[in-house]
Protein backbone atom coordinates (compact mmCIF):
# COMPACT_ATOMS: atom_id res chain seq x y z
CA UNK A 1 122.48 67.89 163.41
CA UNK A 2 125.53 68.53 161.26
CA UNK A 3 125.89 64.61 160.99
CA UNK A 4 122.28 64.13 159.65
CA UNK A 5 122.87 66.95 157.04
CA UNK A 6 126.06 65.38 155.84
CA UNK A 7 125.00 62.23 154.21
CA UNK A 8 122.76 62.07 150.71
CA UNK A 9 119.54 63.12 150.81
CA UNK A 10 117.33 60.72 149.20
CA UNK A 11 115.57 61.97 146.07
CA UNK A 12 112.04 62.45 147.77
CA UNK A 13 113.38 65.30 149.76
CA UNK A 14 115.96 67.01 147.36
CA UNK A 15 113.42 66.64 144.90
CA UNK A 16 110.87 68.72 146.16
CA UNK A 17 113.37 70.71 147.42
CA UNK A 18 114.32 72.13 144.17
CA UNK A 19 110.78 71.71 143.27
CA UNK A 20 109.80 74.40 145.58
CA UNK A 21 112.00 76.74 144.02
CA UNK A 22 109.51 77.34 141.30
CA UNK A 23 106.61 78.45 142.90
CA UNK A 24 108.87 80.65 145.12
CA UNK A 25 110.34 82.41 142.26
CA UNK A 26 106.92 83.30 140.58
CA UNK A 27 105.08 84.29 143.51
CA UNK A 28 107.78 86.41 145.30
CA UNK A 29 109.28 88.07 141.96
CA UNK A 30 108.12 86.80 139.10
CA UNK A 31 111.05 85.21 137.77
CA UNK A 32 111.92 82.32 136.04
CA UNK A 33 114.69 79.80 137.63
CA UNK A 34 118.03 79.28 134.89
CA UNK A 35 121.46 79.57 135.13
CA UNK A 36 122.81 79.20 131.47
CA UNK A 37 121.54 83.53 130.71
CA UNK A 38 123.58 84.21 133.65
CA UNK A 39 126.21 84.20 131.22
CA UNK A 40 125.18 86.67 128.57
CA UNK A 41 124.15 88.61 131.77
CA UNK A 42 127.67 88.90 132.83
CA UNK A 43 129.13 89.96 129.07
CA UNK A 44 125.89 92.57 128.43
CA UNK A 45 127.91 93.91 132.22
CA UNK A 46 131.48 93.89 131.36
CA UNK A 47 131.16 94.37 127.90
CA UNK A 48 129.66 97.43 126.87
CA UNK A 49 130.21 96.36 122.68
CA UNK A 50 127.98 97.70 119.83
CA UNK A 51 126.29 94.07 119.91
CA UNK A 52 122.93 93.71 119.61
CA UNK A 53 122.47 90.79 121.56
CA UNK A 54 123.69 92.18 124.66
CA UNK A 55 121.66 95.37 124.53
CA UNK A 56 118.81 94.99 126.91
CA UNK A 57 118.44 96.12 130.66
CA UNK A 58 120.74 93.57 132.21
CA UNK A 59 119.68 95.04 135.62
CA UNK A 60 116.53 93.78 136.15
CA UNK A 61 118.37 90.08 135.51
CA UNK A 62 120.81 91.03 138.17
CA UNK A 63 119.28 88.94 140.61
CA UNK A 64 120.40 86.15 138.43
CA UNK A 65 123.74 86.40 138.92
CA UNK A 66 123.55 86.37 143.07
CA UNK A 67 121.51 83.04 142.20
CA UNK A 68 124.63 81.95 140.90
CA UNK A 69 126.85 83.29 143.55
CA UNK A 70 124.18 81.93 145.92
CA UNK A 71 125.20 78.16 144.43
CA UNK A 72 128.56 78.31 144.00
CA UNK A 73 129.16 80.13 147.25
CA UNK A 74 126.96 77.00 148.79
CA UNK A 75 128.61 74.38 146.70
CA UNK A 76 132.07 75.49 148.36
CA UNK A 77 131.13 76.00 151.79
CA UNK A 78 129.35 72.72 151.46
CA UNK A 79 132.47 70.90 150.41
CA UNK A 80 134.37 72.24 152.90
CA UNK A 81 132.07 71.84 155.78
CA UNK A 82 129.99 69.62 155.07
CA UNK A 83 132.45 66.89 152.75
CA UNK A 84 134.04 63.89 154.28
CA UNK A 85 136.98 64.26 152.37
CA UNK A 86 137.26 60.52 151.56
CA UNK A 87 137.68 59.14 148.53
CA UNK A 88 134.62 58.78 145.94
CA UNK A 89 132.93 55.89 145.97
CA UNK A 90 132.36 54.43 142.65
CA UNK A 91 130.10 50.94 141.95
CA UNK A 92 132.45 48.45 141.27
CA UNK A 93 130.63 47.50 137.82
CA UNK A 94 131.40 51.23 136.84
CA UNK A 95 135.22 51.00 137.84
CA UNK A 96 135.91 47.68 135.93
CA UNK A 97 134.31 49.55 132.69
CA UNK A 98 136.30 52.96 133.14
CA UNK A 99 138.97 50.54 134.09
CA UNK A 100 138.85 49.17 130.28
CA UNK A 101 139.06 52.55 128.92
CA UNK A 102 141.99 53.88 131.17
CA UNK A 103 140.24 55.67 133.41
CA UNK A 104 141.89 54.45 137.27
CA UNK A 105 142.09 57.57 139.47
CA UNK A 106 138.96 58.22 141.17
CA UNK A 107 139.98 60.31 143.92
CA UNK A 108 137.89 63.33 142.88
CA UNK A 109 134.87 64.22 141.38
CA UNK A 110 135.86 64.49 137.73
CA UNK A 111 138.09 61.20 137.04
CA UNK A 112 142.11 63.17 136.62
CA UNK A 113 142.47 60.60 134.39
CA UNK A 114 140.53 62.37 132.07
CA UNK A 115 140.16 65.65 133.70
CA UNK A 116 143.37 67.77 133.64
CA UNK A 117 145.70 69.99 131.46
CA UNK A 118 148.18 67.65 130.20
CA UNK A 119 144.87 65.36 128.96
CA UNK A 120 143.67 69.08 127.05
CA UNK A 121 146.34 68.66 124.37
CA UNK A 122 145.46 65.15 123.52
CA UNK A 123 142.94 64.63 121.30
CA UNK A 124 140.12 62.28 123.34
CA UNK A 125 141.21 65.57 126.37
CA UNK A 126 140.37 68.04 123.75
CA UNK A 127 137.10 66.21 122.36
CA UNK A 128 135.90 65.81 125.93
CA UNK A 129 136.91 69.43 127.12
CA UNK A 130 136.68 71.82 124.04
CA UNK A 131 134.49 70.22 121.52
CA UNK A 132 132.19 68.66 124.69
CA UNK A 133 131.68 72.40 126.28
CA UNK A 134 131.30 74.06 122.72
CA UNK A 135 128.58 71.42 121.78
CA UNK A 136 126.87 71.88 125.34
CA UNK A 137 127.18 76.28 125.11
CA UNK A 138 125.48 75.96 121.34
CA UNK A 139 123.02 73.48 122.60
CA UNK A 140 121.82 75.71 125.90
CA UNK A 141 121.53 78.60 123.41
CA UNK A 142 119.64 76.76 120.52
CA UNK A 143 117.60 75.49 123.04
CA UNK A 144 116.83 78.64 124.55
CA UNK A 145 118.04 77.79 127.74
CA UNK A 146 119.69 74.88 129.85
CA UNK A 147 118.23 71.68 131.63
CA UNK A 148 117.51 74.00 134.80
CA UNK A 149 115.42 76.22 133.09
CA UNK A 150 113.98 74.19 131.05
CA UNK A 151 113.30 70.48 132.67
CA UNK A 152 112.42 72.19 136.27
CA UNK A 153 110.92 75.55 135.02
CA UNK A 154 109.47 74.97 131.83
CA UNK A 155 107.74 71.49 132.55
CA UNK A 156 106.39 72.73 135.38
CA UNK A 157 104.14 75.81 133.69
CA UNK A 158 103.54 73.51 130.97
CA UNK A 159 105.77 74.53 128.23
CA UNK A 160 105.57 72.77 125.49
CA UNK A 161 109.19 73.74 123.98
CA UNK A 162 110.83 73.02 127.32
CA UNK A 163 108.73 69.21 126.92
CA UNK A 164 109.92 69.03 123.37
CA UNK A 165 114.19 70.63 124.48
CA UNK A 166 113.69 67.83 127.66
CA UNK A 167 113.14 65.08 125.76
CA UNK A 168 116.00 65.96 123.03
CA UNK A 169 118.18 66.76 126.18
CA UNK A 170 117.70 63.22 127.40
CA UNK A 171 117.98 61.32 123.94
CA UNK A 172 121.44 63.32 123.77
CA UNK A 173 122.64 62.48 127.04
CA UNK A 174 121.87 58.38 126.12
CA UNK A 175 123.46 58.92 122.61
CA UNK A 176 126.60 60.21 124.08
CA UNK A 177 126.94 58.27 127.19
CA UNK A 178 126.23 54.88 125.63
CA UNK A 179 127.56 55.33 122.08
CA UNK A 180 130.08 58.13 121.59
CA UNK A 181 131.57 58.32 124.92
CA UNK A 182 133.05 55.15 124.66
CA UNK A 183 134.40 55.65 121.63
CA UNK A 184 136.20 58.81 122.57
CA UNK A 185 137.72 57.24 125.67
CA UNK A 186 139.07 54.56 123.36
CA UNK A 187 141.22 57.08 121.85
């Protein structure tokens, strides 16, 4: 069993899978799947400030944050159980590309190349790390909420904002990955 469980799951069952997750939320608590409030959850908690944007009853969005315990906790018990620990496999059209932009380590998930502290004080690490994560934290907010809450949750109760922050999230992710991220790794 553990051997079946280990290897991909093609996208007509994980699909579905996370499809289901919907309905389930509605019906058994009316509640709406996202992960990028979990956030401003966790400050309206630890900080108790004078800020109006934090003052609401964080409580009743507490089951929000075991949701996010809930994945991380599985996303670490499924690397250590359920990973192979062998190296990632990358298509070898992808590696001669990353290859041209310096990118040769793929041993882990994120590319080290790339993806550590020495890279942060360079400036194509801190364009990628600092200026990437403050462009993708204002974007969740302006949105009004991240692709999770809005591509799974949204679409599905036929939202038309979430059809309209979908389709904005997908021409951005083209733009960058085909224009400006190869620029930036040329630096």
């Amino acid at each position: 069993m553990l051997e079946w469980i280990k290897h991909p799951w093609p996208w007509y069952i994980g699909g579905p899978l996370i499809g289901l997750a919907v309905p389930l939320l509605l019906i058994f608590g009316n509640k709406r799947l996202g992960v990028s409030s979990s956030l401003r959850h966790i400050c309206a908690m630890c900080l108790p400030a004078n800020i109006q944007f934090f003052k609401y009853d964080w409580r009743r969005e507490l089951w929000n944050l075991f949701f996010v315990a809930g994945i991380t906790a599985g996303a670490l018990v499924g690397f250590a159980v359920l990973s192979d620990h062998q190296p990632i496999q990358v298509n070898s059209n992808l590696v001669t590309t990353l290859k041209q932009y310096g990118i040769t380590n793929f041993s882990k998930l994120a590319p080290a190349d790339v993806f550590n502290w020495s890279q942060l004080l360079t400036i194509k690490g801190f364009i990628l790390m600092v200026v990437g994560g403050f462009f993708v934290g204002f974007g969740t907010r302006y949105a009004g909420g991240c692709t999770s809450g809005h591509s799974i949750m949204g679409l599905s109760n036929l939202q038309s904002p979430s059809l309209v922050a979908t389709v904005c999230f997908m021409a951005g992710g083209i733009i960058m990955a085909n224009f400006i991220l190869p620029y930036v790794l040329r630096l």
